[in-house]
C-alpha atoms as a PDB file:
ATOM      1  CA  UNK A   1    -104.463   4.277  70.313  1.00  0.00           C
ATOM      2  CA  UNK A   2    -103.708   1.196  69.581  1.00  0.00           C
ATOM      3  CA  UNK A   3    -106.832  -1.967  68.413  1.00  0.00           C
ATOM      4  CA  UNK A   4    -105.912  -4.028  71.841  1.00  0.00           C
ATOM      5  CA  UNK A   5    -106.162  -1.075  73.855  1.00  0.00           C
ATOM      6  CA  UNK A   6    -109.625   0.473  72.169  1.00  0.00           C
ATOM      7  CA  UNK A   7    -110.762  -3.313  72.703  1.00  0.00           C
ATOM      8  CA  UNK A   8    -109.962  -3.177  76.277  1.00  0.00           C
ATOM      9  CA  UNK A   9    -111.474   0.027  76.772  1.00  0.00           C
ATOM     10  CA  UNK A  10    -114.578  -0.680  75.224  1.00  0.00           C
ATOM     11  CA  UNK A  11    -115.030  -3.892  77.196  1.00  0.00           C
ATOM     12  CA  UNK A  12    -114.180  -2.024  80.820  1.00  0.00           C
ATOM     13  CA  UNK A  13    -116.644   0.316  80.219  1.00  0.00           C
ATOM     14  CA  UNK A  14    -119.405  -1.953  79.012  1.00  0.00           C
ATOM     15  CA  UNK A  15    -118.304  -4.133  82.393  1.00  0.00           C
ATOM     16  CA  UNK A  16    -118.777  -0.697  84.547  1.00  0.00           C
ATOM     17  CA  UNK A  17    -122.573  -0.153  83.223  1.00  0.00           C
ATOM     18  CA  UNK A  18    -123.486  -3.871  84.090  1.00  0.00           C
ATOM     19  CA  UNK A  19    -125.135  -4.656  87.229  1.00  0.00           C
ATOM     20  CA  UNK A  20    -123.437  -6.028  90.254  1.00  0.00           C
ATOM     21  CA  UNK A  21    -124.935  -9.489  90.060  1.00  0.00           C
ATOM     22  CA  UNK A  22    -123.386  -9.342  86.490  1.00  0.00           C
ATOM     23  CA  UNK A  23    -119.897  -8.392  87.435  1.00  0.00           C
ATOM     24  CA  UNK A  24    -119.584 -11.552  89.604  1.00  0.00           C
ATOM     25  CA  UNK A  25    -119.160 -13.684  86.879  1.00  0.00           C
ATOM     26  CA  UNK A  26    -116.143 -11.404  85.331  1.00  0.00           C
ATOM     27  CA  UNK A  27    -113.667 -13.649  83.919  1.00  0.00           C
ATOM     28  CA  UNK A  28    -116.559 -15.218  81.621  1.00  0.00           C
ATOM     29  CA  UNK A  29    -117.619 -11.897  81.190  1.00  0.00           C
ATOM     30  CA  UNK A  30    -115.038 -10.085  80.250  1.00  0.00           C
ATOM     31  CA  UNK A  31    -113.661 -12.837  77.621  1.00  0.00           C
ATOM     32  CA  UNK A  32    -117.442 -12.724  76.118  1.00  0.00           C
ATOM     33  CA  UNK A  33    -117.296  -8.515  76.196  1.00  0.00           C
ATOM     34  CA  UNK A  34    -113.696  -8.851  74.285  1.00  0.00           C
ATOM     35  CA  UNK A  35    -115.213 -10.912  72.125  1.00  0.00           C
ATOM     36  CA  UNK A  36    -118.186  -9.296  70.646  1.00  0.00           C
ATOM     37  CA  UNK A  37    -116.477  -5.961  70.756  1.00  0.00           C
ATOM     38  CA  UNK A  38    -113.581  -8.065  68.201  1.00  0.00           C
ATOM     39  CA  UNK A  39    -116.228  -9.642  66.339  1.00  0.00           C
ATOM     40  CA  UNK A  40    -117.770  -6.234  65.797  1.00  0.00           C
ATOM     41  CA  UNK A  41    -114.488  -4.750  64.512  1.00  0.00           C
ATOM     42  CA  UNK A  42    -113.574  -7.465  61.959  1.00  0.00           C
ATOM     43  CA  UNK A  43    -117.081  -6.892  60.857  1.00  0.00           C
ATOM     44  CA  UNK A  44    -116.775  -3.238  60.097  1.00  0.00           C
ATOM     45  CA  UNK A  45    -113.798  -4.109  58.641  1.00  0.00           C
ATOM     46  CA  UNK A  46    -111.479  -1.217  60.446  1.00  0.00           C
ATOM     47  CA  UNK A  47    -107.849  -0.108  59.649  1.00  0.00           C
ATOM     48  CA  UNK A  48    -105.424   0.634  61.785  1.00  0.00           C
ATOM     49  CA  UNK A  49    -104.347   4.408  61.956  1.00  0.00           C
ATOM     50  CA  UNK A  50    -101.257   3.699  61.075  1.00  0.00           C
ATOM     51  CA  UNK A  51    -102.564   1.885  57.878  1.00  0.00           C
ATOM     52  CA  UNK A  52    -104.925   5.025  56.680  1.00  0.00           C
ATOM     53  CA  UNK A  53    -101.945   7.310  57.008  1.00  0.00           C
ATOM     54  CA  UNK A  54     -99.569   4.718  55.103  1.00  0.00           C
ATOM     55  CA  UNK A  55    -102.320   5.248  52.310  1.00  0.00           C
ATOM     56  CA  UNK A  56    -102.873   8.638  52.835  1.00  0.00           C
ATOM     57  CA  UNK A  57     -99.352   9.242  52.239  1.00  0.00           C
ATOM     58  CA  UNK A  58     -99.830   7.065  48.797  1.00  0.00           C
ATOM     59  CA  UNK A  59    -101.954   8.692  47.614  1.00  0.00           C
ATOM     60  CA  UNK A  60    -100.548  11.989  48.009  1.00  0.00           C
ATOM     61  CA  UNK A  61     -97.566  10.653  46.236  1.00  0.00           C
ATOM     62  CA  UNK A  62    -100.183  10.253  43.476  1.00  0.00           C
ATOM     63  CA  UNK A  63    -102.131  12.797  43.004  1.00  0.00           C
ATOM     64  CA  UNK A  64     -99.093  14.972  42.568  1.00  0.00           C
ATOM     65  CA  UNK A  65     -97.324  12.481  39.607  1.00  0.00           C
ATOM     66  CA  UNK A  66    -100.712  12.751  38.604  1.00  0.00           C
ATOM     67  CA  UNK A  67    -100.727  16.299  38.134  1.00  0.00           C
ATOM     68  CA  UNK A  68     -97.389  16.789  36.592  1.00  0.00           C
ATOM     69  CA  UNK A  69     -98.116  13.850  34.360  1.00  0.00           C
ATOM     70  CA  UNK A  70    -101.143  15.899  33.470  1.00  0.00           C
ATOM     71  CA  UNK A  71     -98.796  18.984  33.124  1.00  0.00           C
ATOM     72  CA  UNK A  72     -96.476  17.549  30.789  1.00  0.00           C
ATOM     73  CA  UNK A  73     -99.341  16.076  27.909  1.00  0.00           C
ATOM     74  CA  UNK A  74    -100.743  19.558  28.315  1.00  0.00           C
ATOM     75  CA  UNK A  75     -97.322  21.028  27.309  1.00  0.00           C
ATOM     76  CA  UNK A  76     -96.880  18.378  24.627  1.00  0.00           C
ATOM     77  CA  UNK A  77    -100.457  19.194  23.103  1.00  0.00           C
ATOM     78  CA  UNK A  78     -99.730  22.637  23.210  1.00  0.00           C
ATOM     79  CA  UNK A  79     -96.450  22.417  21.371  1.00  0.00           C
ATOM     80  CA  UNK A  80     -97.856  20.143  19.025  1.00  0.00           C
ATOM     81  CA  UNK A  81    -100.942  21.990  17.732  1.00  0.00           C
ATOM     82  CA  UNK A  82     -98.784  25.281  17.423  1.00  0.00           C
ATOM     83  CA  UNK A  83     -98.030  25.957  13.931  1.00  0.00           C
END
């Protein structure tokens, strides 16, 4: 689901719960729903999905040179403190 679309979701359904004297003035409205709901986003500072899987992915990629790293000094230590 893309930001636009959650946006334009959120704003319909605030629209729908409004009262009918409300919902005559809709172009104002809905451009003051988008908005607030946008202003609320950048606020909470949100990622896209596609961004927190990007990083996921990252750091996947390093946890795992991260473990063989810590592999490899534990083989070194090993071979170094054998008689």
């Amino acid at each position: 689901m893309s930001f636009a679309h959650t946006i334009e979701e959120l704003s319909q359904r605030i629209e729908q719960a409004l009262p009918e004297s409300l919902k005559q003035t809709k172009s104002e409205l809905d451009k003051t729903i988008r908005q607030a709901v946008m202003n609320a986003f950048q606020k909470m500072e949100l990622v896209t999905r596609d961004e927190f899987d990007i990083q996921t992915q990252v750091l996947a990629r390093t946890h795992a040179k991260l473990e063989a790293l810590e592999q490899r000094v534990g083989a070194l230590e090993s071979t170094k403190s054998a008689p």
